[in-house]
PDB file of N, CA and C in Angstrom:
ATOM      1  N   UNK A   1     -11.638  93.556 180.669  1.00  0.00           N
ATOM      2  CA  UNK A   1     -12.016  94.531 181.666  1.00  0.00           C
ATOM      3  C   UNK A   1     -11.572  94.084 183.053  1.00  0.00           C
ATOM      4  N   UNK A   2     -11.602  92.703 183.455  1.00  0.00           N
ATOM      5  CA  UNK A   2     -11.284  92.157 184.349  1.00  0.00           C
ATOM      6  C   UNK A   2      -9.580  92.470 185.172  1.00  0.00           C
ATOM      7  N   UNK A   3      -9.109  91.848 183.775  1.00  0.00           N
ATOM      8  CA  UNK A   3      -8.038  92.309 183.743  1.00  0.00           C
ATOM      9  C   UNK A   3      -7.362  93.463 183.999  1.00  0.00           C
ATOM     10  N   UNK A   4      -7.745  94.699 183.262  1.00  0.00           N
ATOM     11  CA  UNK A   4      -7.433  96.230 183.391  1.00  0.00           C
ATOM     12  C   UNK A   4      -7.735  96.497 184.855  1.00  0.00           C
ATOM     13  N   UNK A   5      -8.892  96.052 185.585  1.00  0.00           N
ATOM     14  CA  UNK A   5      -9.470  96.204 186.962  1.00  0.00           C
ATOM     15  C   UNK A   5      -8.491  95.532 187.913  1.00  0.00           C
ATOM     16  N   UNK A   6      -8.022  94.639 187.704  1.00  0.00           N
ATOM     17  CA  UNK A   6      -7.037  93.865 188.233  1.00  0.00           C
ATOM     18  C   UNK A   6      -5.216  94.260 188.625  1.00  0.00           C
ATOM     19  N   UNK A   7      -5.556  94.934 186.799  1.00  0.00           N
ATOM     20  CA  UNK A   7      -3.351  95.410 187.165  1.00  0.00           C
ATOM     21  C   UNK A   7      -3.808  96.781 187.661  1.00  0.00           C
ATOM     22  N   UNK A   8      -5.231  97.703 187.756  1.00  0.00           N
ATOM     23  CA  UNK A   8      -5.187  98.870 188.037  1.00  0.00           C
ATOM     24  C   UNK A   8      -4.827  98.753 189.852  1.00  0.00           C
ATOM     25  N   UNK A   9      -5.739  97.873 190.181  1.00  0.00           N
ATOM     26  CA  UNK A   9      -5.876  97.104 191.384  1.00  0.00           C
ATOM     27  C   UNK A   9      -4.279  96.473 192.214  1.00  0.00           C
ATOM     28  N   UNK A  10      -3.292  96.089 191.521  1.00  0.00           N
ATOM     29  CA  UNK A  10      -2.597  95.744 191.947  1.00  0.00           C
ATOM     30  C   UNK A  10      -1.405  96.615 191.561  1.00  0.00           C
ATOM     31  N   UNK A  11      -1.658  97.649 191.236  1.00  0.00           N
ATOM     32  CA  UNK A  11      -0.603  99.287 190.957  1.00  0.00           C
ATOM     33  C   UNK A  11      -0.672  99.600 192.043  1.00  0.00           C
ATOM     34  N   UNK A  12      -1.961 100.034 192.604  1.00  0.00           N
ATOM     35  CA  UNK A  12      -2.079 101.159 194.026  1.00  0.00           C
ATOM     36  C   UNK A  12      -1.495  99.810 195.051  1.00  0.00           C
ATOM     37  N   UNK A  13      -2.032  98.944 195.102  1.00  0.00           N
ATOM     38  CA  UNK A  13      -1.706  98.059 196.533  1.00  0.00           C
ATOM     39  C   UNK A  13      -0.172  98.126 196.254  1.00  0.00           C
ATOM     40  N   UNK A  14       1.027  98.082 195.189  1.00  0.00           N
ATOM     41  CA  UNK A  14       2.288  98.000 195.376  1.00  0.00           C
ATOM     42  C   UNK A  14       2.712  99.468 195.543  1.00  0.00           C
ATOM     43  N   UNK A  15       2.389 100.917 194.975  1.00  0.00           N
ATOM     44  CA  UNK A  15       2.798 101.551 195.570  1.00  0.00           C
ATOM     45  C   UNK A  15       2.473 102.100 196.649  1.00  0.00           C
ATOM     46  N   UNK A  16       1.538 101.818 197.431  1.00  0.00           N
ATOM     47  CA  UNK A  16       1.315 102.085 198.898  1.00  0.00           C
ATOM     48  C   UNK A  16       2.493 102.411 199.782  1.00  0.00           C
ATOM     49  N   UNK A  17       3.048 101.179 200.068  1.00  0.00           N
ATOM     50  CA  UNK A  17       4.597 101.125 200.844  1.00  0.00           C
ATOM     51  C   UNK A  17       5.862 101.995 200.339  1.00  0.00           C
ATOM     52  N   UNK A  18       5.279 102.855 199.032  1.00  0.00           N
ATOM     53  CA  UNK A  18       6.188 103.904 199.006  1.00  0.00           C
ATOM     54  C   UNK A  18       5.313 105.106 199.509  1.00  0.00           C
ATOM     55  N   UNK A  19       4.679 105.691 199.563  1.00  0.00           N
ATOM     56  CA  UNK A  19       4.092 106.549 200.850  1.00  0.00           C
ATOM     57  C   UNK A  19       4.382 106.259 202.022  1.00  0.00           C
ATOM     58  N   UNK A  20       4.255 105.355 202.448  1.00  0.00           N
ATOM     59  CA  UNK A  20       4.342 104.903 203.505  1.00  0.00           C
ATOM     60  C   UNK A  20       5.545 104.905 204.412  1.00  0.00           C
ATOM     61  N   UNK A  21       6.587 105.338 203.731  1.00  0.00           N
ATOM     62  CA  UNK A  21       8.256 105.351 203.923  1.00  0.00           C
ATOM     63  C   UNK A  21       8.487 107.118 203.671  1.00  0.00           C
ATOM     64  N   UNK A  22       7.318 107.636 203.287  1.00  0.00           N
ATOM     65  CA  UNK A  22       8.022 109.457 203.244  1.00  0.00           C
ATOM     66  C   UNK A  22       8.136 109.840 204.435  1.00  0.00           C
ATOM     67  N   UNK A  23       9.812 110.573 204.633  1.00  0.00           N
ATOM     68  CA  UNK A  23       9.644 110.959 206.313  1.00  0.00           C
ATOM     69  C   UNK A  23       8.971 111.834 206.598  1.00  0.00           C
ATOM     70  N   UNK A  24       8.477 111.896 208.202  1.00  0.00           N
ATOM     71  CA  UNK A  24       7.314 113.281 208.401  1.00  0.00           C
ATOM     72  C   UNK A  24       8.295 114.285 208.447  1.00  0.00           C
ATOM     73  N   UNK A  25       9.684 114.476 208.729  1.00  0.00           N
ATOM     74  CA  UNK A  25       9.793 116.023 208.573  1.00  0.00           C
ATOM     75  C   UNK A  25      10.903 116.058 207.147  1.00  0.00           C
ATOM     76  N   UNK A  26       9.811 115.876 205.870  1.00  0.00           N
ATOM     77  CA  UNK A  26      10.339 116.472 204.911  1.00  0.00           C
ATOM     78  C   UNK A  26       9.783 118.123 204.395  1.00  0.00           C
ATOM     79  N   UNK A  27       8.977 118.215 205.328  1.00  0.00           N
ATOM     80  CA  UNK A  27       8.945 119.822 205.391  1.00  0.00           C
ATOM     81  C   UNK A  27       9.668 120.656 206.214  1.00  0.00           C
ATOM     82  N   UNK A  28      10.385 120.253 206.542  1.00  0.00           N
ATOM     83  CA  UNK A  28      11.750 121.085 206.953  1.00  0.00           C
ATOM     84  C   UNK A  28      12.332 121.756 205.883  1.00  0.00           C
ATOM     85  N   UNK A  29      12.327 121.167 204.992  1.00  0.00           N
ATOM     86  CA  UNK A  29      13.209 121.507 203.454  1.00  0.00           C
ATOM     87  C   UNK A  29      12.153 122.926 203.050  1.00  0.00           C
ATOM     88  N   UNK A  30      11.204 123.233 203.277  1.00  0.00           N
ATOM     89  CA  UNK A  30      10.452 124.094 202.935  1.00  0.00           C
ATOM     90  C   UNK A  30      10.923 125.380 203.809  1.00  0.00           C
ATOM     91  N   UNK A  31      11.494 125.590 204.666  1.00  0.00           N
ATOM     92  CA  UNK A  31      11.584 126.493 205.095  1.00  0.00           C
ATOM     93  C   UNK A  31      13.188 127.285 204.575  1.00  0.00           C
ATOM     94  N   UNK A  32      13.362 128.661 204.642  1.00  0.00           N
ATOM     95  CA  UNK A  32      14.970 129.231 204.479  1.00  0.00           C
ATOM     96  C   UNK A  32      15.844 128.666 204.889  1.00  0.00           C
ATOM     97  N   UNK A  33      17.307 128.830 204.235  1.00  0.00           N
ATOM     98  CA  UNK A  33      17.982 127.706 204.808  1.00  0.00           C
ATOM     99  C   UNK A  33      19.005 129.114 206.104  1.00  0.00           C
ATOM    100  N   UNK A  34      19.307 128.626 206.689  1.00  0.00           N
ATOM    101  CA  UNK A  34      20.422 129.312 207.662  1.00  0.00           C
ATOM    102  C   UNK A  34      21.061 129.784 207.094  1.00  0.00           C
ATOM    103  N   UNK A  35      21.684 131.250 207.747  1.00  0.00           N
ATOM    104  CA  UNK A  35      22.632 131.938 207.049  1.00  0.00           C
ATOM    105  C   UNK A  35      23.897 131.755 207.671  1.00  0.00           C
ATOM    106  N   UNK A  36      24.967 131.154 207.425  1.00  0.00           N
ATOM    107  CA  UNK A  36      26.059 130.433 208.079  1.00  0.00           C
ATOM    108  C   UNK A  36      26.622 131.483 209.498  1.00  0.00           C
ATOM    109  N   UNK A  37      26.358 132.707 209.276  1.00  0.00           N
ATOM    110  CA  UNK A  37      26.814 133.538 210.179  1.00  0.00           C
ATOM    111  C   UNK A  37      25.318 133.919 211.212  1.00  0.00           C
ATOM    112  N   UNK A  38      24.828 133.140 211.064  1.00  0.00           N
ATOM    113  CA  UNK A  38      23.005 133.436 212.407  1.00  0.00           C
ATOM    114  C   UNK A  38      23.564 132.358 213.370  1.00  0.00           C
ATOM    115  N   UNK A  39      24.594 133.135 214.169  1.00  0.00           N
ATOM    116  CA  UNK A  39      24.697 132.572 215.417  1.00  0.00           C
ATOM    117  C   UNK A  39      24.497 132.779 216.589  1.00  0.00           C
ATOM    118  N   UNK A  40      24.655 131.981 217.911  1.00  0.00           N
ATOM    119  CA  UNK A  40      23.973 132.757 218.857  1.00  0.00           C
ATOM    120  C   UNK A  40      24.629 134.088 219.363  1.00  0.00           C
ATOM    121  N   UNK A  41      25.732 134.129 218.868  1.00  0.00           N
ATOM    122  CA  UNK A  41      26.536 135.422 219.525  1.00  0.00           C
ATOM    123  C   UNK A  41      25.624 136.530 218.574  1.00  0.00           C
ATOM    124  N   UNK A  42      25.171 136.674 217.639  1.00  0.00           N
ATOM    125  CA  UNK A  42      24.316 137.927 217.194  1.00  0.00           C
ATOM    126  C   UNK A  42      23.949 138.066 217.603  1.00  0.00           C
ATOM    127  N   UNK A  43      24.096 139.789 217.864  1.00  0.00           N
ATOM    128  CA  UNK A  43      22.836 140.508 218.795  1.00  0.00           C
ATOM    129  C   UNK A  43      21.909 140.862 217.935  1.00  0.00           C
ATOM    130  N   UNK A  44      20.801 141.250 218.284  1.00  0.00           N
ATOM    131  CA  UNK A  44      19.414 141.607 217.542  1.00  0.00           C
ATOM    132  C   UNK A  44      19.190 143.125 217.813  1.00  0.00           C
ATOM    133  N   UNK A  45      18.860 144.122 216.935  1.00  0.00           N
ATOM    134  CA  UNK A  45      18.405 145.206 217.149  1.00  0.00           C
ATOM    135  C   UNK A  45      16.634 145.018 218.250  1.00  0.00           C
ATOM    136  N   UNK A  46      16.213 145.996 218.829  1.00  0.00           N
ATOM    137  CA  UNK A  46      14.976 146.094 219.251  1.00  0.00           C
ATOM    138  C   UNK A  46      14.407 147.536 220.181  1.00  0.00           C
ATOM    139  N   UNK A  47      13.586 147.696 220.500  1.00  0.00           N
ATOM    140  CA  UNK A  47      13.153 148.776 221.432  1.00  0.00           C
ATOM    141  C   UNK A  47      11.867 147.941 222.638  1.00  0.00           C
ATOM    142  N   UNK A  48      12.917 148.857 223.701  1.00  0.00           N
ATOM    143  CA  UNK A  48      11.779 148.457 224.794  1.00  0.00           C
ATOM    144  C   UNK A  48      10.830 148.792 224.977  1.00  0.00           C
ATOM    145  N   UNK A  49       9.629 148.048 225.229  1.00  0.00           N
ATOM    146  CA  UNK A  49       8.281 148.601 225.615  1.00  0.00           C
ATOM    147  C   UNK A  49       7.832 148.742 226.389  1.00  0.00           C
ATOM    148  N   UNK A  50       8.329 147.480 227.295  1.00  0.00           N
ATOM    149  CA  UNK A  50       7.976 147.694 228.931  1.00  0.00           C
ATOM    150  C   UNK A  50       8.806 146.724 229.765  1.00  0.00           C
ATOM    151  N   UNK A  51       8.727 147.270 230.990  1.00  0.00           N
ATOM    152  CA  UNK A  51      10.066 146.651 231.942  1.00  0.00           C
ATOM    153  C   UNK A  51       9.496 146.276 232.782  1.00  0.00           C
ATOM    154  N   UNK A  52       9.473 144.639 233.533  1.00  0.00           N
ATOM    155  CA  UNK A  52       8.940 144.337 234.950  1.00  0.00           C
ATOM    156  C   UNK A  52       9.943 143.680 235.613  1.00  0.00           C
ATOM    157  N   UNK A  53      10.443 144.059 236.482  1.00  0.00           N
ATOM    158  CA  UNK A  53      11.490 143.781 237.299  1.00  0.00           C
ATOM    159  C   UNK A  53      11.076 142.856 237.953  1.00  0.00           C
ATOM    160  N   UNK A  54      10.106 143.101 238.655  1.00  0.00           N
ATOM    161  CA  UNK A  54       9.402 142.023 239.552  1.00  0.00           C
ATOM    162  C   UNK A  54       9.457 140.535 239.306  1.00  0.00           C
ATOM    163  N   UNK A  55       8.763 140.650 237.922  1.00  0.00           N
ATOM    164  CA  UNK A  55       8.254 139.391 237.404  1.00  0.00           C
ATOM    165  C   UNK A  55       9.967 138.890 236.221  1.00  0.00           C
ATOM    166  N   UNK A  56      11.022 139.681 236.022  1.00  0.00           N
ATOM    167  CA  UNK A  56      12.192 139.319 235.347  1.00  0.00           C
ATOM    168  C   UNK A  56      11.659 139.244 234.386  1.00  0.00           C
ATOM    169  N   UNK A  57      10.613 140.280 233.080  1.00  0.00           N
ATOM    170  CA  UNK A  57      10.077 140.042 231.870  1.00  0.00           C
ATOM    171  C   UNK A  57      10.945 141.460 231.794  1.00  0.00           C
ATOM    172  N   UNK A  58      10.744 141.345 230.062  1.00  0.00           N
ATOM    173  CA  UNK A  58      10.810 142.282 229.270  1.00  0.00           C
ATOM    174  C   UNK A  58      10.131 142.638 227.990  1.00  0.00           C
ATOM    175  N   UNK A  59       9.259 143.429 227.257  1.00  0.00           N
ATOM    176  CA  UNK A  59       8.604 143.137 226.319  1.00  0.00           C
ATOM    177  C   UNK A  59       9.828 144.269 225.429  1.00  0.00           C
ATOM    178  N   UNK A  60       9.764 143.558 223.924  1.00  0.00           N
ATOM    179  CA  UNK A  60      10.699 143.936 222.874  1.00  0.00           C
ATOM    180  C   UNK A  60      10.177 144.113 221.677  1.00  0.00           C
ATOM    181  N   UNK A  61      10.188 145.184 220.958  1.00  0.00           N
ATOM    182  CA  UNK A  61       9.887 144.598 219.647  1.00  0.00           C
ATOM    183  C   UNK A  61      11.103 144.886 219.053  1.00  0.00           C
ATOM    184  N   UNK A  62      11.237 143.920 218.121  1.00  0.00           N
ATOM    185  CA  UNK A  62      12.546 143.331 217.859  1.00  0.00           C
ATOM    186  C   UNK A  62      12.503 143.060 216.179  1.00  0.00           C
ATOM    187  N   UNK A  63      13.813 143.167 215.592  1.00  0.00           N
ATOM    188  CA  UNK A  63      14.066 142.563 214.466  1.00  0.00           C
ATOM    189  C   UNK A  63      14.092 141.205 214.249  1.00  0.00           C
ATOM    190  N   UNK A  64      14.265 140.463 213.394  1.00  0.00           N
ATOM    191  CA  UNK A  64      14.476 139.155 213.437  1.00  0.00           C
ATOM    192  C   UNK A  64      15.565 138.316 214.070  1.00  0.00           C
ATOM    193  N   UNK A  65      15.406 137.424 214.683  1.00  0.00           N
ATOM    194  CA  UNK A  65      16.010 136.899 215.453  1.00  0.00           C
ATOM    195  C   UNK A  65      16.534 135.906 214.819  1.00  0.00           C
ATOM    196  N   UNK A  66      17.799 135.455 213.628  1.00  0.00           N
ATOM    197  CA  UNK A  66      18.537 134.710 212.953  1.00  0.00           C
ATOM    198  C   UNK A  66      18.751 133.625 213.645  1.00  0.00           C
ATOM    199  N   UNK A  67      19.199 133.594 214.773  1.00  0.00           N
ATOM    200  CA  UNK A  67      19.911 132.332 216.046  1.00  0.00           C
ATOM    201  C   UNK A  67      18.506 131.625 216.149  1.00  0.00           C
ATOM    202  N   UNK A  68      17.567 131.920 216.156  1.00  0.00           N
ATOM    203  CA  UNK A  68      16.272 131.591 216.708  1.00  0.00           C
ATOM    204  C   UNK A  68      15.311 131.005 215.688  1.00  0.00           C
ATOM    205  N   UNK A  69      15.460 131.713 214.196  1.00  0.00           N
ATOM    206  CA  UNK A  69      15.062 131.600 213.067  1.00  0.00           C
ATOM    207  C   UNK A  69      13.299 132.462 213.357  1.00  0.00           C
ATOM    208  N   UNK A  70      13.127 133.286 213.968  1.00  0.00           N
ATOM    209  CA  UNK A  70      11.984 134.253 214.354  1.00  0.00           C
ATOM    210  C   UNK A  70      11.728 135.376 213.770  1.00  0.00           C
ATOM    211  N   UNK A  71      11.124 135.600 212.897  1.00  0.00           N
ATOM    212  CA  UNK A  71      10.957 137.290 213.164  1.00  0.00           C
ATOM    213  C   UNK A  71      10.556 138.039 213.761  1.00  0.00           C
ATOM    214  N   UNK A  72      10.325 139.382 213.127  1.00  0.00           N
ATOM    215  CA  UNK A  72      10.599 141.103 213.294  1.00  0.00           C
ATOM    216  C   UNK A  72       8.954 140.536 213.846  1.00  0.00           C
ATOM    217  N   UNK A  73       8.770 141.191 215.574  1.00  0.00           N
ATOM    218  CA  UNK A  73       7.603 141.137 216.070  1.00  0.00           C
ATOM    219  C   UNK A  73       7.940 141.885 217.813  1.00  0.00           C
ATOM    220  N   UNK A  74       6.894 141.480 218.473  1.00  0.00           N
ATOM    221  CA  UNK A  74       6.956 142.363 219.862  1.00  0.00           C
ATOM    222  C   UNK A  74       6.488 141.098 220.643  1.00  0.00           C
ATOM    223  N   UNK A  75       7.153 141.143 221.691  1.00  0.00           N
ATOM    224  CA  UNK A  75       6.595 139.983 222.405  1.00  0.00           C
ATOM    225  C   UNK A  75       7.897 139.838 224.028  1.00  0.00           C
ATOM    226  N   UNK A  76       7.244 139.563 224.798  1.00  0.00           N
ATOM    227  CA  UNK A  76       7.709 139.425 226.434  1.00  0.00           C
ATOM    228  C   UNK A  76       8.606 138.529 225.980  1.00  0.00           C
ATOM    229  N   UNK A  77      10.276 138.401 226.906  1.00  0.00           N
ATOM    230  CA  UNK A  77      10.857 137.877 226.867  1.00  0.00           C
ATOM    231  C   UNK A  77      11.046 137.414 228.569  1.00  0.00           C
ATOM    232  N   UNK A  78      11.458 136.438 229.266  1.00  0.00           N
ATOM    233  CA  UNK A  78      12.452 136.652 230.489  1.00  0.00           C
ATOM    234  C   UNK A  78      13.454 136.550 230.506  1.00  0.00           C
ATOM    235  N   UNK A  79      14.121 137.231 231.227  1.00  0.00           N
ATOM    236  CA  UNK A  79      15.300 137.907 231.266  1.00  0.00           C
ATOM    237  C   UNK A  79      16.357 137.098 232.259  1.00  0.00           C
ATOM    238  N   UNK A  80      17.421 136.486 231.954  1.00  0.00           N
ATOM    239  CA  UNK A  80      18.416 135.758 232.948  1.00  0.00           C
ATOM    240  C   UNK A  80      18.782 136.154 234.091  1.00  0.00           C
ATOM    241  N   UNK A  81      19.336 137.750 234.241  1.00  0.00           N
ATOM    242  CA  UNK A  81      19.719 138.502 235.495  1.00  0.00           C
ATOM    243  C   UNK A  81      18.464 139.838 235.320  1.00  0.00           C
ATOM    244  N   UNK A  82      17.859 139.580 236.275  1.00  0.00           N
ATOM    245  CA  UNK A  82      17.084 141.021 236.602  1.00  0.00           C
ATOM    246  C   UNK A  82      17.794 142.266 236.473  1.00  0.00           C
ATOM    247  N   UNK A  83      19.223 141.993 237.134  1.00  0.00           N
ATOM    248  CA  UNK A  83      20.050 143.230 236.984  1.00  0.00           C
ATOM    249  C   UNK A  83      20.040 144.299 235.829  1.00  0.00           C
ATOM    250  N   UNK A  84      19.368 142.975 234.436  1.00  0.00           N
ATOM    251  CA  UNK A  84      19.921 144.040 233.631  1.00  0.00           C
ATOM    252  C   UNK A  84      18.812 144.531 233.098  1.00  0.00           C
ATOM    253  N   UNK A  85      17.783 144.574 233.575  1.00  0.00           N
ATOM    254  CA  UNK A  85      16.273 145.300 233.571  1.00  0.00           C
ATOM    255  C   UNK A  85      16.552 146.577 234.127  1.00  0.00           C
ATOM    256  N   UNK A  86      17.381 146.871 235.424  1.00  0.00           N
ATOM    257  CA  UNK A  86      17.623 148.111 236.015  1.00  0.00           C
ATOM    258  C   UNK A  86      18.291 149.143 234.767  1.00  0.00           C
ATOM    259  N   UNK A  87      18.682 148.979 233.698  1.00  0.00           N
ATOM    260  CA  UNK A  87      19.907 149.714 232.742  1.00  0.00           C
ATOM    261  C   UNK A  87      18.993 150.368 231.827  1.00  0.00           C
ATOM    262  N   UNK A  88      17.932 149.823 232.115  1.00  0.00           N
ATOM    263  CA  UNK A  88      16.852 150.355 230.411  1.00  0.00           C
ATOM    264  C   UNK A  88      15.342 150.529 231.121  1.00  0.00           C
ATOM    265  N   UNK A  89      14.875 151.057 230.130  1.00  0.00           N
ATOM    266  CA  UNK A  89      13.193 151.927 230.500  1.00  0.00           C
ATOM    267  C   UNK A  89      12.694 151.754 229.017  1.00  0.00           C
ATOM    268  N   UNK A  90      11.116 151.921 229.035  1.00  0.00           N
ATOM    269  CA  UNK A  90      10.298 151.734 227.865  1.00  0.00           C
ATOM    270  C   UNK A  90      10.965 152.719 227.077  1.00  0.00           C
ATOM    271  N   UNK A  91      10.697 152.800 225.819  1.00  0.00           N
ATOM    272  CA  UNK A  91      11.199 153.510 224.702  1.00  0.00           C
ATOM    273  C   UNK A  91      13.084 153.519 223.996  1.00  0.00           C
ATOM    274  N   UNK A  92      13.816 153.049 225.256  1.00  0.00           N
ATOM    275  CA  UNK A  92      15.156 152.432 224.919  1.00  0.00           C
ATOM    276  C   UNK A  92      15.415 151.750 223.379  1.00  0.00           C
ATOM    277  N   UNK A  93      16.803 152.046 222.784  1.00  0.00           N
ATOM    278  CA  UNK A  93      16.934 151.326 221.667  1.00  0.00           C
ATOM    279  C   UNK A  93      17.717 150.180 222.296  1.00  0.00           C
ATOM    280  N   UNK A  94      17.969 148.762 222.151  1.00  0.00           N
ATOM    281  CA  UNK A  94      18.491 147.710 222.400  1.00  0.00           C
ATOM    282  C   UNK A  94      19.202 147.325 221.575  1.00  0.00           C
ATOM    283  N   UNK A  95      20.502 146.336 222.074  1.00  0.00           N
ATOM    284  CA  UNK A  95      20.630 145.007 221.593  1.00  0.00           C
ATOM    285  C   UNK A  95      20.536 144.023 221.956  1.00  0.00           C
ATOM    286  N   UNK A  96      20.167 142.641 221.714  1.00  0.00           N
ATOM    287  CA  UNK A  96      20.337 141.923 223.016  1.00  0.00           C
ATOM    288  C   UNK A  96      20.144 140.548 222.074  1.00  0.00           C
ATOM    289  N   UNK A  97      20.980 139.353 222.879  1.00  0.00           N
ATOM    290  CA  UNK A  97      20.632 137.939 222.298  1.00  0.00           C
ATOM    291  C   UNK A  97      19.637 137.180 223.596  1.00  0.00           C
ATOM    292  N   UNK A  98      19.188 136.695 222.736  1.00  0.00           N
ATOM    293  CA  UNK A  98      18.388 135.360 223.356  1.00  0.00           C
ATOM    294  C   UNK A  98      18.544 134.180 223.152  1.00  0.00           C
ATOM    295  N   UNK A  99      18.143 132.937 223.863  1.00  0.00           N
ATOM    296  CA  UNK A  99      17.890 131.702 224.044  1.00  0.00           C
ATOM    297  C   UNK A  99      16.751 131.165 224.215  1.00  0.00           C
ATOM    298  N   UNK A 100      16.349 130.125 223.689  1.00  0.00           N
ATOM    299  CA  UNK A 100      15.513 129.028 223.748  1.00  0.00           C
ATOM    300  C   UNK A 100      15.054 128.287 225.037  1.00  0.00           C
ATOM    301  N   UNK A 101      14.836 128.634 226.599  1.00  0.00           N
ATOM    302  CA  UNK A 101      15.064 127.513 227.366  1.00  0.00           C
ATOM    303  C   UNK A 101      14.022 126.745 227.894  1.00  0.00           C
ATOM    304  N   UNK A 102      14.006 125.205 227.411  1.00  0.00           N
ATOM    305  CA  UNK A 102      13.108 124.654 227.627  1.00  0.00           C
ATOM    306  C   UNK A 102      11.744 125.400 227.311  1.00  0.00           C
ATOM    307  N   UNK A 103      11.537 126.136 226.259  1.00  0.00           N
ATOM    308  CA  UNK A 103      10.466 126.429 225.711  1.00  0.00           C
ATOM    309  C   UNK A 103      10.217 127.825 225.846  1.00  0.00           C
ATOM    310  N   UNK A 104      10.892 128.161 226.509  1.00  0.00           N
ATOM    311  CA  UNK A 104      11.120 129.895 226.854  1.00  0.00           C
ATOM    312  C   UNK A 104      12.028 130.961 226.666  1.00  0.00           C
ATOM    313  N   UNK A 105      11.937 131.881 225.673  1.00  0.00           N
ATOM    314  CA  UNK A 105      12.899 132.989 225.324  1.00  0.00           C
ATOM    315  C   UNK A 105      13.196 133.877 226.577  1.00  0.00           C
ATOM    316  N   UNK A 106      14.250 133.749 226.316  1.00  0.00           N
ATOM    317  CA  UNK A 106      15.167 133.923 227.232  1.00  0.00           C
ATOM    318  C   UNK A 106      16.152 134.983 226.893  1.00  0.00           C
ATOM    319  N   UNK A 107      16.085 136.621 227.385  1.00  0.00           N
ATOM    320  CA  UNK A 107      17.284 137.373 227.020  1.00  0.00           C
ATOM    321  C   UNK A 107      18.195 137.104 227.924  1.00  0.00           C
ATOM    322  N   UNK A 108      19.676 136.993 227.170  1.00  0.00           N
ATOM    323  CA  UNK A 108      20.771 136.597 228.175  1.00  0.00           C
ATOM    324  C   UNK A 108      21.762 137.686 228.174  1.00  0.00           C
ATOM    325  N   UNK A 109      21.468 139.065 227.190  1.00  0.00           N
ATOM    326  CA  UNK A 109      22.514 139.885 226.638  1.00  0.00           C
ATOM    327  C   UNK A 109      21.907 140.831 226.949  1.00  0.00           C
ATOM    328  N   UNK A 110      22.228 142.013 227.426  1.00  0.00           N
ATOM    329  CA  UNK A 110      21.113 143.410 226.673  1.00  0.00           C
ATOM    330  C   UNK A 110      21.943 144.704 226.564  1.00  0.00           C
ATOM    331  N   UNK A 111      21.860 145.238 225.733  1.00  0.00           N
ATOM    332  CA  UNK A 111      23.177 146.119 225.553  1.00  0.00           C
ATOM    333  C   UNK A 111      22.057 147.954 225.493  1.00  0.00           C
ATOM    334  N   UNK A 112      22.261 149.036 225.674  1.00  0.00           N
ATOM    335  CA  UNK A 112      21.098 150.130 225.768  1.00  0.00           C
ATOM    336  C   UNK A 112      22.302 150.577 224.165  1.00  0.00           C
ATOM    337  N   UNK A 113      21.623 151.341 223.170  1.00  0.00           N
ATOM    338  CA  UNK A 113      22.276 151.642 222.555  1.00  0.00           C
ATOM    339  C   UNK A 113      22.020 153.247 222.545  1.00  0.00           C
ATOM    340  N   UNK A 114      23.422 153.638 221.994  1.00  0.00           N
ATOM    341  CA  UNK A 114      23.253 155.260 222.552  1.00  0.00           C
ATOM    342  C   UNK A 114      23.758 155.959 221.038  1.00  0.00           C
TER     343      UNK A 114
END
């Protein structure tokens, strides 16, 4: 019994140090993989909801955003040139790409579709 208590005992203490070596982002692998063509030049379908010039926002609801790996949702973006807030009004169909910057989506494109 001693024994059995002993090699059971000295199983877990040797594989320890293999846990111990799993990298933390092997859940990366869990997610979709990229679709070789989700680049940043894709534009994204969306419709405007609301326009603040003032503040350089835009709220979108939008298809999925491939470049970004985001989906189909509604949510404020800011916008690079205000200018191109003047071209569109709530209810507009869009296209437009975005960026990532420093933690903030960022439309850099916006196209009115007609």
């Amino acid at each position: 019994m001693k024994f059995a208590l002993a090699a059971l005992m000295a199983s877990i203490a040797l594989s320890t140090p293999v846990w111990a070596q799993q990298k933390a982002d092997e859940h990366a692998g869990h997610h979709a993989a990229s679709s070789p063509t989700a680049t940043a030049d894709e534009m994204t379908d969306a419709e405007v909801r609301k326009v603040d010039i003032d503040a350089a926002k835009i709220t979108l609801k939008h298809g999925d955003i491939k470049s970004l790996e985001m989906p189909a949702m509604t949510m404020v973006f800011n916008v690079r040139d205000k200018a191109m807030l003047g071209q569109v009004k709530a209810g507009d169909k869009v296209k437009f790409k975005a960026v990532n910057e420093a933690g903030k989506f960022t439309v850099t494109d916006l196209k009115v579709v007609r």
